[in-house]
PDB file of N, CA and C in Angstrom:
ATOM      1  N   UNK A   1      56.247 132.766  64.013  1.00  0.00           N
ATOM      2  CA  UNK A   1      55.440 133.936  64.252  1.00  0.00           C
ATOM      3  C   UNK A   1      56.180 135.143  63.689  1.00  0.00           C
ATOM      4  N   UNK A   2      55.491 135.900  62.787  1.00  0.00           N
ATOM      5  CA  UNK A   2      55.951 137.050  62.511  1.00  0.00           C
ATOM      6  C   UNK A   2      55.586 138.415  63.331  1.00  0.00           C
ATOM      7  N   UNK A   3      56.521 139.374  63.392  1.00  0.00           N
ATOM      8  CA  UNK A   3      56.542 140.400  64.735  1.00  0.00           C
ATOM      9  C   UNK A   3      56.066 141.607  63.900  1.00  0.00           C
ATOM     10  N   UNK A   4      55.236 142.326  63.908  1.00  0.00           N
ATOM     11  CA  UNK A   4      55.069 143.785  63.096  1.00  0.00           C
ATOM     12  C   UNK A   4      54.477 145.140  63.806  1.00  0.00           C
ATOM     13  N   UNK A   5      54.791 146.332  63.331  1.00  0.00           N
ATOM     14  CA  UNK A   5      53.783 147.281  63.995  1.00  0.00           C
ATOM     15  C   UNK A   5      53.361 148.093  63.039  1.00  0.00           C
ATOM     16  N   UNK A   6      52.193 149.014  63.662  1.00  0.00           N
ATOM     17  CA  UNK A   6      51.291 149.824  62.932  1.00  0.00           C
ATOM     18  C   UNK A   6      52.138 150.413  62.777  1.00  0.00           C
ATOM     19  N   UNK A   7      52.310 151.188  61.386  1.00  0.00           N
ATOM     20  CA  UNK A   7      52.658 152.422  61.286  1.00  0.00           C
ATOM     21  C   UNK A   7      52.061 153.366  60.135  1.00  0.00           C
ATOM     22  N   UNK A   8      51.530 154.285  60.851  1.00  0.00           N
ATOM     23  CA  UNK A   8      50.606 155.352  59.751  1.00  0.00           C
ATOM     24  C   UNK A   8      49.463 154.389  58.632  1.00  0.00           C
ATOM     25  N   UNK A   9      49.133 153.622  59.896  1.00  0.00           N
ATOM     26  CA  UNK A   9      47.823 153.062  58.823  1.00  0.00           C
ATOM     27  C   UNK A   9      48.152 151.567  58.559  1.00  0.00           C
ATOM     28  N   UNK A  10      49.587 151.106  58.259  1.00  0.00           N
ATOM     29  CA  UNK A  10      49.840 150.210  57.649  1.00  0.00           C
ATOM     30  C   UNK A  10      50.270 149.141  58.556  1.00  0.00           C
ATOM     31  N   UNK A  11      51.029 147.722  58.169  1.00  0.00           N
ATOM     32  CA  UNK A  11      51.200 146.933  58.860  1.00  0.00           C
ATOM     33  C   UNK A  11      52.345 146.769  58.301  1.00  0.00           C
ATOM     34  N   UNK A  12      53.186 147.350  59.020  1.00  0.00           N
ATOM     35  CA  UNK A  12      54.705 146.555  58.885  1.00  0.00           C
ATOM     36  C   UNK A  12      55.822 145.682  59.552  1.00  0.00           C
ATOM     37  N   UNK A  13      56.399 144.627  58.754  1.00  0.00           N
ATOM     38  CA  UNK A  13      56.889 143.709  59.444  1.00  0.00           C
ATOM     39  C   UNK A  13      58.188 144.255  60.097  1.00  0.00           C
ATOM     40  N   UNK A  14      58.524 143.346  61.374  1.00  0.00           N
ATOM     41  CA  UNK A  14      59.795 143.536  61.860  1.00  0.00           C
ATOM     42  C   UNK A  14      60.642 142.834  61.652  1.00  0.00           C
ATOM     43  N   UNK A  15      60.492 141.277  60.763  1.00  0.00           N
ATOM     44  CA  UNK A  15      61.314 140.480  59.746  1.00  0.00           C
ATOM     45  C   UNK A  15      60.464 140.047  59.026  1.00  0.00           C
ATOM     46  N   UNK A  16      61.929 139.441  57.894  1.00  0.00           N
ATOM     47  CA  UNK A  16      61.291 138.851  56.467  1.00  0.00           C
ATOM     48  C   UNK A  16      59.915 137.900  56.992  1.00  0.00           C
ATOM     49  N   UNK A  17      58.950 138.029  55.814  1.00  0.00           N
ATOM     50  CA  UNK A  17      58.088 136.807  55.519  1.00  0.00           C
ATOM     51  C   UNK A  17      58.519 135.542  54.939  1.00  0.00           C
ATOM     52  N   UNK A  18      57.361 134.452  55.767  1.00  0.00           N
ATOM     53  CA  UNK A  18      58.272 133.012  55.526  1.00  0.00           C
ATOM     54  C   UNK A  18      57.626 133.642  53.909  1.00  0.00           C
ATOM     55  N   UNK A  19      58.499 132.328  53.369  1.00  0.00           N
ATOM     56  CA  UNK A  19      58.589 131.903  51.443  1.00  0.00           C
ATOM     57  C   UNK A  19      57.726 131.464  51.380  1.00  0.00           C
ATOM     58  N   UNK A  20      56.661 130.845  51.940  1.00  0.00           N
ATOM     59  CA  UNK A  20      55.683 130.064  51.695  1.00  0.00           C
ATOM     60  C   UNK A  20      54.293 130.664  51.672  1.00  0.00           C
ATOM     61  N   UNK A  21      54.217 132.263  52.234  1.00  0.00           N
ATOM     62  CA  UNK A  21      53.439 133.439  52.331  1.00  0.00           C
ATOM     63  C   UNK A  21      53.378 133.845  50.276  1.00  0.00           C
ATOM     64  N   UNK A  22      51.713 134.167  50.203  1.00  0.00           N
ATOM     65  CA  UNK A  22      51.349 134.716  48.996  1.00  0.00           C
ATOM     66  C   UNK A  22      50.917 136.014  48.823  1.00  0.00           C
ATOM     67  N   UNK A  23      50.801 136.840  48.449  1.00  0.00           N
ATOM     68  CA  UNK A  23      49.889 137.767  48.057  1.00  0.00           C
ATOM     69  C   UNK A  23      48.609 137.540  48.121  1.00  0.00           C
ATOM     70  N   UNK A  24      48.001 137.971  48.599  1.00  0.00           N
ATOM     71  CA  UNK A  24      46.225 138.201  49.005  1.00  0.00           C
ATOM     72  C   UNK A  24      45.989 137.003  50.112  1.00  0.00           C
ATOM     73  N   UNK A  25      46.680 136.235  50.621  1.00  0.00           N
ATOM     74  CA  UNK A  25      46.636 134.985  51.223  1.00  0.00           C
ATOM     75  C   UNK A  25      46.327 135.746  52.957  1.00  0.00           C
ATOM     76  N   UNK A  26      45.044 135.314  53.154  1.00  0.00           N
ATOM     77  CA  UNK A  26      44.232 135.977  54.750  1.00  0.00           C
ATOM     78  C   UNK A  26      45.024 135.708  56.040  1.00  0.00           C
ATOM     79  N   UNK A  27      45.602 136.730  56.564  1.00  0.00           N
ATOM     80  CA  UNK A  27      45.636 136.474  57.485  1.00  0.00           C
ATOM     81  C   UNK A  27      45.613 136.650  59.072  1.00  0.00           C
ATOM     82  N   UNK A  28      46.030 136.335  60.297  1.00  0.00           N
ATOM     83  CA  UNK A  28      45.036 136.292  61.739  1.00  0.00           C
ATOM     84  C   UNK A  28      45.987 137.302  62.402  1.00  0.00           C
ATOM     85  N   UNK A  29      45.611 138.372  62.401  1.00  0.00           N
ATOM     86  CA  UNK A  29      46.839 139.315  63.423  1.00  0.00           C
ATOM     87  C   UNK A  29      45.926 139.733  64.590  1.00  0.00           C
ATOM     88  N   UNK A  30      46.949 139.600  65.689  1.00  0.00           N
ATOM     89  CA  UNK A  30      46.543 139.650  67.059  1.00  0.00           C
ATOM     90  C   UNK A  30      47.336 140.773  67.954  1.00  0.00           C
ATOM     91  N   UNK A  31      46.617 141.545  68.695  1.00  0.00           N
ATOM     92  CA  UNK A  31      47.460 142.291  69.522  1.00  0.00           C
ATOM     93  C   UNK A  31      48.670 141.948  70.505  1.00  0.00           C
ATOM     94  N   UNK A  32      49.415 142.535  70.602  1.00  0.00           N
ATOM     95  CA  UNK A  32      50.657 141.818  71.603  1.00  0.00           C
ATOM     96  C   UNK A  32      50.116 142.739  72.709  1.00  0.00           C
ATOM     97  N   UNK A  33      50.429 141.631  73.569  1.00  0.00           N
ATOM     98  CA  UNK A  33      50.446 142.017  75.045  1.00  0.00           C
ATOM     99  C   UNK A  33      51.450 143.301  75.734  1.00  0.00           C
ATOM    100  N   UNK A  34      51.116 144.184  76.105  1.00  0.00           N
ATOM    101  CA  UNK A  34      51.635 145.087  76.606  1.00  0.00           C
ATOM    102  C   UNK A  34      53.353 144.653  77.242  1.00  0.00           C
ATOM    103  N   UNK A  35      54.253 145.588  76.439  1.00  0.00           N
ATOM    104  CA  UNK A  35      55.524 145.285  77.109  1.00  0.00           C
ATOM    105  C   UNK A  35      56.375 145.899  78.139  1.00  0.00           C
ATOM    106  N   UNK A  36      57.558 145.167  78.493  1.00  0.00           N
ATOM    107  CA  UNK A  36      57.749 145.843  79.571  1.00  0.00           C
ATOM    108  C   UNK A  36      59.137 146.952  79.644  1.00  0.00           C
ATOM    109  N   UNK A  37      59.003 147.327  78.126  1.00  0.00           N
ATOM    110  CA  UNK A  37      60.366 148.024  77.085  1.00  0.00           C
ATOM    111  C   UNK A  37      60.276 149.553  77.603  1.00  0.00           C
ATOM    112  N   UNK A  38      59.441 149.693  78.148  1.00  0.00           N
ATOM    113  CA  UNK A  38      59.314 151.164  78.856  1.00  0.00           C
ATOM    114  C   UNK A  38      59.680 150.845  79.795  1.00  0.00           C
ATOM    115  N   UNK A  39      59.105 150.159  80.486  1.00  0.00           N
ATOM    116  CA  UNK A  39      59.599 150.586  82.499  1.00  0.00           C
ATOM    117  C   UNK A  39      61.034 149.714  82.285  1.00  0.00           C
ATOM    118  N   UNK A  40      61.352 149.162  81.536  1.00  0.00           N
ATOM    119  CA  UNK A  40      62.860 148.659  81.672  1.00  0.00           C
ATOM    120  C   UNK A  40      64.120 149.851  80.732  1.00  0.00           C
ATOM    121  N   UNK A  41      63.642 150.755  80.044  1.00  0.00           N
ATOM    122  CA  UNK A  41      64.091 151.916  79.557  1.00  0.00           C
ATOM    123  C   UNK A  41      64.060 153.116  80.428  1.00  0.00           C
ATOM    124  N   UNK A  42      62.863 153.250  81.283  1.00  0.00           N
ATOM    125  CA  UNK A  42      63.021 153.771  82.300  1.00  0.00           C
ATOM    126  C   UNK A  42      63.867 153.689  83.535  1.00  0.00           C
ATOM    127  N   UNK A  43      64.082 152.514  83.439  1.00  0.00           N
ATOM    128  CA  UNK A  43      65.420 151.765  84.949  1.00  0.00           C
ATOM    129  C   UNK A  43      66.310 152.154  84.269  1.00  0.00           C
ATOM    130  N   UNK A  44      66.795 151.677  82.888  1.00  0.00           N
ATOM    131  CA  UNK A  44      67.918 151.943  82.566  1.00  0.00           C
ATOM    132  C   UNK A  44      68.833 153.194  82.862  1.00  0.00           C
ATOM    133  N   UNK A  45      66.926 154.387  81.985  1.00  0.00           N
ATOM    134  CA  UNK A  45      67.762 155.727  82.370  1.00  0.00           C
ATOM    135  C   UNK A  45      68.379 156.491  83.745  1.00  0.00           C
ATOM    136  N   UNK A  46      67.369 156.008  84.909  1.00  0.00           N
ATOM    137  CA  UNK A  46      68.189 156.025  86.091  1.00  0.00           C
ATOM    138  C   UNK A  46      69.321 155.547  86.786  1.00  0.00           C
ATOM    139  N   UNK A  47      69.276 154.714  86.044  1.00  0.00           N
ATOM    140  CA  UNK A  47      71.167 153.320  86.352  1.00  0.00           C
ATOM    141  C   UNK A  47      72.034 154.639  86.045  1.00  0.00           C
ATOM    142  N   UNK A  48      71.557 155.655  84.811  1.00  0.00           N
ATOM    143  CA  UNK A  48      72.651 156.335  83.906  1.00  0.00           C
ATOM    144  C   UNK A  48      72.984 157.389  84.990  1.00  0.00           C
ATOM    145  N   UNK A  49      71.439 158.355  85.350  1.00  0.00           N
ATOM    146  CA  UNK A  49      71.524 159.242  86.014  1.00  0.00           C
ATOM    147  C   UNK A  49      72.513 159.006  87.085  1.00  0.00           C
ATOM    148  N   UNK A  50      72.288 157.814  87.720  1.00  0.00           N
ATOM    149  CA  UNK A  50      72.563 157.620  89.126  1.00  0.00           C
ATOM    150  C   UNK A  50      74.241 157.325  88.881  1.00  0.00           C
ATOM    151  N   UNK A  51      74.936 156.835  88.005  1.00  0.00           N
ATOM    152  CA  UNK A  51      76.049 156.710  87.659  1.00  0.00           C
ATOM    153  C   UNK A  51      76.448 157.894  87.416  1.00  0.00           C
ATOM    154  N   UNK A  52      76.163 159.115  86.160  1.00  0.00           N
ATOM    155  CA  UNK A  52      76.547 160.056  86.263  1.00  0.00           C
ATOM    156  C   UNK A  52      77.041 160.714  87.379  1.00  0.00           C
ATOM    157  N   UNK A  53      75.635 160.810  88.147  1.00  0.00           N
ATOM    158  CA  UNK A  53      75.748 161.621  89.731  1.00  0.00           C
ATOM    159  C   UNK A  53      76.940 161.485  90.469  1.00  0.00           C
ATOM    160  N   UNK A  54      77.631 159.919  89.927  1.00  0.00           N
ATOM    161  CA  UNK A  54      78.954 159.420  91.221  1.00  0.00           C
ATOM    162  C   UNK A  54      79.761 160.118  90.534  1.00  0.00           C
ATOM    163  N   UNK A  55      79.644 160.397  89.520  1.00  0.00           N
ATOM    164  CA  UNK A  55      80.962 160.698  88.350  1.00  0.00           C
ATOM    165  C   UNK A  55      81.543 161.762  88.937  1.00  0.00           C
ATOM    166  N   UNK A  56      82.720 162.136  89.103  1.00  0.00           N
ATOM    167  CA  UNK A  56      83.446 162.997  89.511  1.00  0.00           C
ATOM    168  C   UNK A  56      83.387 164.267  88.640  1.00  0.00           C
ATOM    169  N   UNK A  57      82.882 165.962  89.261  1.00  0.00           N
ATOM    170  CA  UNK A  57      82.952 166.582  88.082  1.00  0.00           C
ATOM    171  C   UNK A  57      84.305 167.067  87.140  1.00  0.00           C
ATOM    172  N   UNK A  58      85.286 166.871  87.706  1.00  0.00           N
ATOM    173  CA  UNK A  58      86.518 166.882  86.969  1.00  0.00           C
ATOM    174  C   UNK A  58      86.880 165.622  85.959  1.00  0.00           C
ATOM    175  N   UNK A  59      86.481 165.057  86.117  1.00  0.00           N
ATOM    176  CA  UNK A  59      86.568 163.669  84.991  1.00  0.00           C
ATOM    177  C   UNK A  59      85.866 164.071  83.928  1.00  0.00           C
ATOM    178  N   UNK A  60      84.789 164.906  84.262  1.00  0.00           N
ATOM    179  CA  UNK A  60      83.735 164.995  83.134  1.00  0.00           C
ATOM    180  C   UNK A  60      84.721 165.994  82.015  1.00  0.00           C
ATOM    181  N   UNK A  61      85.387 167.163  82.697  1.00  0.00           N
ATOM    182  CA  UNK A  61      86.638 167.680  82.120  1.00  0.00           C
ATOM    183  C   UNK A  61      87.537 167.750  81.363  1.00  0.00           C
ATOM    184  N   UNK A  62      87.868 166.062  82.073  1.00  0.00           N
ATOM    185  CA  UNK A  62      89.224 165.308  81.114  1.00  0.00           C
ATOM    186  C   UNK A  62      88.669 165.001  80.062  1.00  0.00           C
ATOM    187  N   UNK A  63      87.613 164.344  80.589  1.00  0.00           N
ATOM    188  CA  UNK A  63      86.377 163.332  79.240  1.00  0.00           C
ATOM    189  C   UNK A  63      86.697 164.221  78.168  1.00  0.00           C
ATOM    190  N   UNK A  64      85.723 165.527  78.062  1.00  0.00           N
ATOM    191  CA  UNK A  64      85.842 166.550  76.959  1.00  0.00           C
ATOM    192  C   UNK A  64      86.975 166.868  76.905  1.00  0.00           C
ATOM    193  N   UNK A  65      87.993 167.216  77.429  1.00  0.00           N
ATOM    194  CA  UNK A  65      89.297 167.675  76.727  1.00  0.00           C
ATOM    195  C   UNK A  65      89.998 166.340  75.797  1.00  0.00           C
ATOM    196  N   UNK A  66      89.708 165.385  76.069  1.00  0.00           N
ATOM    197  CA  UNK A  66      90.412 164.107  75.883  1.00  0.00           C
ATOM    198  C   UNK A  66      89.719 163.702  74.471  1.00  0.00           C
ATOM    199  N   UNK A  67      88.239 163.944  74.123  1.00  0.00           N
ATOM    200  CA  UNK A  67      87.571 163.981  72.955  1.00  0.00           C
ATOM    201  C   UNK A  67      88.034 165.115  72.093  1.00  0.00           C
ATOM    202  N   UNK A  68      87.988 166.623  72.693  1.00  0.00           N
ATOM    203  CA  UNK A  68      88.878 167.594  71.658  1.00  0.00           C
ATOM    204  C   UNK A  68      89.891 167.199  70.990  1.00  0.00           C
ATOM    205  N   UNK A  69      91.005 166.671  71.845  1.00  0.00           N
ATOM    206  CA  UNK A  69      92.574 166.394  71.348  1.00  0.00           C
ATOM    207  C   UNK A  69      92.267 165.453  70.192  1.00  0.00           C
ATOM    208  N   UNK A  70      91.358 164.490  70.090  1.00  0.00           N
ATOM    209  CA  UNK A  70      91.099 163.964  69.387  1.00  0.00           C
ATOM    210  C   UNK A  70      90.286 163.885  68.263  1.00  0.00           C
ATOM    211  N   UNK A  71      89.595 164.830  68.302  1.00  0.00           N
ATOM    212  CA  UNK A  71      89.154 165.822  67.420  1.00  0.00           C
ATOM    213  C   UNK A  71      89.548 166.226  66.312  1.00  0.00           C
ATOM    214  N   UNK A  72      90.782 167.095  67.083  1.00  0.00           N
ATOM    215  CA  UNK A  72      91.802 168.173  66.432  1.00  0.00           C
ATOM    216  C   UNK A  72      92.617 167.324  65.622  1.00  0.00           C
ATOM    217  N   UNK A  73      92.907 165.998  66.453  1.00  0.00           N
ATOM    218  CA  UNK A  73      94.012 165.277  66.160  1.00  0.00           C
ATOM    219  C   UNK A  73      93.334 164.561  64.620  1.00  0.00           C
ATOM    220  N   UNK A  74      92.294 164.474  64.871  1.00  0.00           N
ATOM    221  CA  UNK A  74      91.397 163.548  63.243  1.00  0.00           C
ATOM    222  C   UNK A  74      91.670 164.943  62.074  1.00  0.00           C
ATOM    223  N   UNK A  75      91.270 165.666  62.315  1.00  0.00           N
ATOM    224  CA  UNK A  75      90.993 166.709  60.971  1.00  0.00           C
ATOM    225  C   UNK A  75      92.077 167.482  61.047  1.00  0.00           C
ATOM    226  N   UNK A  76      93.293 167.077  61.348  1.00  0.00           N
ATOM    227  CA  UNK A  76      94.676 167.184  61.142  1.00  0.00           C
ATOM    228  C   UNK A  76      95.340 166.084  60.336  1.00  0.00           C
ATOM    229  N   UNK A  77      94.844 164.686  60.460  1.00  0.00           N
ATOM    230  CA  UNK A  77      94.775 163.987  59.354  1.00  0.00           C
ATOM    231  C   UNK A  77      94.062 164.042  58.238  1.00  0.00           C
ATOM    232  N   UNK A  78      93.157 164.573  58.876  1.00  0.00           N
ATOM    233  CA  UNK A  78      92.234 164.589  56.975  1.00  0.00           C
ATOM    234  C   UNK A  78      93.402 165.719  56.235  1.00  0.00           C
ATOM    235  N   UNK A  79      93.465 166.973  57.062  1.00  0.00           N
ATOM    236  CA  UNK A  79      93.863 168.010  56.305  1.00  0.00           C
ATOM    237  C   UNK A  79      95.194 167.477  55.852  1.00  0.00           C
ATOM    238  N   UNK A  80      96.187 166.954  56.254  1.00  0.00           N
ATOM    239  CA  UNK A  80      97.042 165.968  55.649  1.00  0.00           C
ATOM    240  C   UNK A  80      96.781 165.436  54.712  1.00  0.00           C
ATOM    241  N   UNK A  81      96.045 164.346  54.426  1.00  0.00           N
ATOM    242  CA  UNK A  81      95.282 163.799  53.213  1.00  0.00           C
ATOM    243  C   UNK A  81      95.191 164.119  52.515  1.00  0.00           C
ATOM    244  N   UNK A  82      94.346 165.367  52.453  1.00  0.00           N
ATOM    245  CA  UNK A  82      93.917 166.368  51.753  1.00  0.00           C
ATOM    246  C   UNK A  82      94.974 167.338  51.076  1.00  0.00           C
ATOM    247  N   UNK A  83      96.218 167.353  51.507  1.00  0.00           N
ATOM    248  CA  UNK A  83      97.126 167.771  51.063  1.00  0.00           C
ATOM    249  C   UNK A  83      97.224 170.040  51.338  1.00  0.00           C
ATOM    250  N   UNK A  84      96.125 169.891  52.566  1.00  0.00           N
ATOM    251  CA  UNK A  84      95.849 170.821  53.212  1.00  0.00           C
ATOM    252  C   UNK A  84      96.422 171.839  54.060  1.00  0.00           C
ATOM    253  N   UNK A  85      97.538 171.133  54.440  1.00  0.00           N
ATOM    254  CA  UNK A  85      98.757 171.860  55.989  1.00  0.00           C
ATOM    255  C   UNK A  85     100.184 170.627  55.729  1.00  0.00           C
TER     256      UNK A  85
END
């Protein structure tokens, strides 16, 4: 079974066609049954919220300072590289 969706008119696949598929060769497309990729994207995003919420707000702190240093610390190598500083 091949998986596809509308898009802007057209029918596009979500993988290759078998080899054995032709040009102009008819064929039976059927609606898929409603999925459940929303309300399980929806749980997800509350798992996040609800995790956040425990998160300590000083961690959130370190988090970003701990991404800066590292930051700074990357484009201090480039500029090295670069023959920059």
């Amino acid at each position: 079974m091949v998986k596809a969706i509308l898009e802007h008119g057209a029918i596009q696949p979500l993988s290759p066609l078998p080899g054995n598929w032709s040009d102009g060769q008819e064929l039976v497309i059927t609606e898929a049954p409603p999925s459940d990729e929303s309300q399980d994207l929806e749980k997800w995003s509350r798992e996040i919220d609800e995790m956040a919420a425990a998160f300590p707000p000083e961690d959130f702190d370190l988090v970003d300072a701990a991404l800066a240093e590292a930051d700074d610390d990357a484009k201090e190598i480039v500029r090295r590289q670069l023959g920059l500083s």
